[in-house]
Protein backbone atom coordinates (compact mmCIF):
# COMPACT_ATOMS: atom_id res chain seq x y z
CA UNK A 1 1.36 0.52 -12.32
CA UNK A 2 2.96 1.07 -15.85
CA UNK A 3 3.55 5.07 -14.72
CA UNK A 4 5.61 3.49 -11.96
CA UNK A 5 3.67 4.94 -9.39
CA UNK A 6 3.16 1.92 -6.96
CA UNK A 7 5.50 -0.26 -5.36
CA UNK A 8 4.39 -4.03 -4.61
CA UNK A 9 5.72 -7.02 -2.92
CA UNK A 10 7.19 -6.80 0.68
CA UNK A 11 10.72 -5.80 -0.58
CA UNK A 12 9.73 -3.14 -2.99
CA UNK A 13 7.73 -1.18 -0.59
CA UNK A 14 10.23 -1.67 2.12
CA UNK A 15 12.90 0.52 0.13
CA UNK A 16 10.27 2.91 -1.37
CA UNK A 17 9.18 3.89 2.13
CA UNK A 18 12.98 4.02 3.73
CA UNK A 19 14.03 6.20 0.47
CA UNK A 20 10.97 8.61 1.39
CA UNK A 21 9.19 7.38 -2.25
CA UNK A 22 6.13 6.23 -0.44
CA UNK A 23 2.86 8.10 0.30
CA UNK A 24 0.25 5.46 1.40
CA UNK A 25 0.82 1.62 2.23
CA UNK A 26 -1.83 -0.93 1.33
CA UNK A 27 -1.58 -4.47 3.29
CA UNK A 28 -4.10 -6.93 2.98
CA UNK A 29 -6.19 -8.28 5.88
CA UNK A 30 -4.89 -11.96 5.63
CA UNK A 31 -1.23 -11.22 5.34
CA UNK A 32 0.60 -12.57 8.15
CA UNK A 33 1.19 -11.25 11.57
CA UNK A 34 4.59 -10.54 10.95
CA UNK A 35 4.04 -8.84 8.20
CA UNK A 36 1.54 -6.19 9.16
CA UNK A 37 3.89 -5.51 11.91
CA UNK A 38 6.66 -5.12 10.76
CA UNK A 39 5.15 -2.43 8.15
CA UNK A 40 2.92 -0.98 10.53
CA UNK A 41 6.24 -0.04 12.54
CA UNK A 42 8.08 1.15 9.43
CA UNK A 43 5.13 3.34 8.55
CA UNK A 44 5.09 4.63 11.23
CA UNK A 45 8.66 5.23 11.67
CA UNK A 46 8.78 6.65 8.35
CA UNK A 47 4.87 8.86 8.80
CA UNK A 48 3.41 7.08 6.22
CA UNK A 49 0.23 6.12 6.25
CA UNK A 50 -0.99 2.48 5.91
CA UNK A 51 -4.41 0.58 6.09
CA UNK A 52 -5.26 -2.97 6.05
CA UNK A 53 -7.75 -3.48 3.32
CA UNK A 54 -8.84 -6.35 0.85
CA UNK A 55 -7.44 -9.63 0.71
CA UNK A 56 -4.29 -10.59 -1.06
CA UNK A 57 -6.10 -12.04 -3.95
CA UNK A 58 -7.94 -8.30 -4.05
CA UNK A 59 -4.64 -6.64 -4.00
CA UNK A 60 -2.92 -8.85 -6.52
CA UNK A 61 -5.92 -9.16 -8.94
CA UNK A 62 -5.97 -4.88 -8.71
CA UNK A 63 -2.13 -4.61 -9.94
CA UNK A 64 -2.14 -7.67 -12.60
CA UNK A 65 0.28 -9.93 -10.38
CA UNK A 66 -0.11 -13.10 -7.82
CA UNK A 67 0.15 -13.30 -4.32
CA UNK A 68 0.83 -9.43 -3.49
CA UNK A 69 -0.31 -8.70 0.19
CA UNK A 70 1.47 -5.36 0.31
CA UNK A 71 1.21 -2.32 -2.02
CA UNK A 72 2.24 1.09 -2.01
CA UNK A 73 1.03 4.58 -3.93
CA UNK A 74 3.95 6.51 -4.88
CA UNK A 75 2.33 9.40 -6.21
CA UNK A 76 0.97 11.95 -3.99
CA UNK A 77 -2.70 12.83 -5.63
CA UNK A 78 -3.69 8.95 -6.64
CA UNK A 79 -2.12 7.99 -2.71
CA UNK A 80 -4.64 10.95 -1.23
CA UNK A 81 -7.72 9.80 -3.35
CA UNK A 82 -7.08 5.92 -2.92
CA UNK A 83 -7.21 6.49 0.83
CA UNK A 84 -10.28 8.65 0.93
CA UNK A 85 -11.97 6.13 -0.93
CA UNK A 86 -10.79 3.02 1.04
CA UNK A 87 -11.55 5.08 4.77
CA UNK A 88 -15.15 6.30 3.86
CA UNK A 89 -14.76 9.53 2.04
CA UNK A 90 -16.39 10.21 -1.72
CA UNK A 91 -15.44 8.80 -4.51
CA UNK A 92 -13.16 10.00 -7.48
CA UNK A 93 -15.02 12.20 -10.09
């Protein structure tokens, strides 16, 4: 987070994925309807990808902050590995 290479909160990740920043969108399984909509459209809009994973106490706990349903990877390498991991593929290292 303190290389700058994640994005969190609804509003941050909104503008890193319309300014092209934005390799991988996390949302977490309880965040509202709307919500995962709404982002699921702009991913795909945008061809990013995006998984629902966690729960926003998971999410927020993983970055250091409070009530963060909605993360995304900036870089392209930790994006790649982070979604391996999360969709059943091996683990870093």
């Amino acid at each position: 987070m303190k290389a700058g290479k994640i994005a969190f909160g609804t509003e941050s990740v909104i503008e890193s994925i319309e300014k092209g920043k934005a390799v991988f969108v996390l949302i977490s399984e309880d965040a509202s309807s709307k919500s995962k909509e709404n982002m699921k459209f702009l991913c795909e809009k945008n061809n990013v990808k995006i998984v629902e994973y966690g729960t926003i106490e998971n999410i927020s706990k993983s970055i250091g902050k409070q009530n963060k349903s909605v993360i995304c990877i900036k870089d392209k390498n930790l994006g790649e590995e982070i979604y391996k991991i999360i969709c059943g593929g091996e683990a870093i290292g």
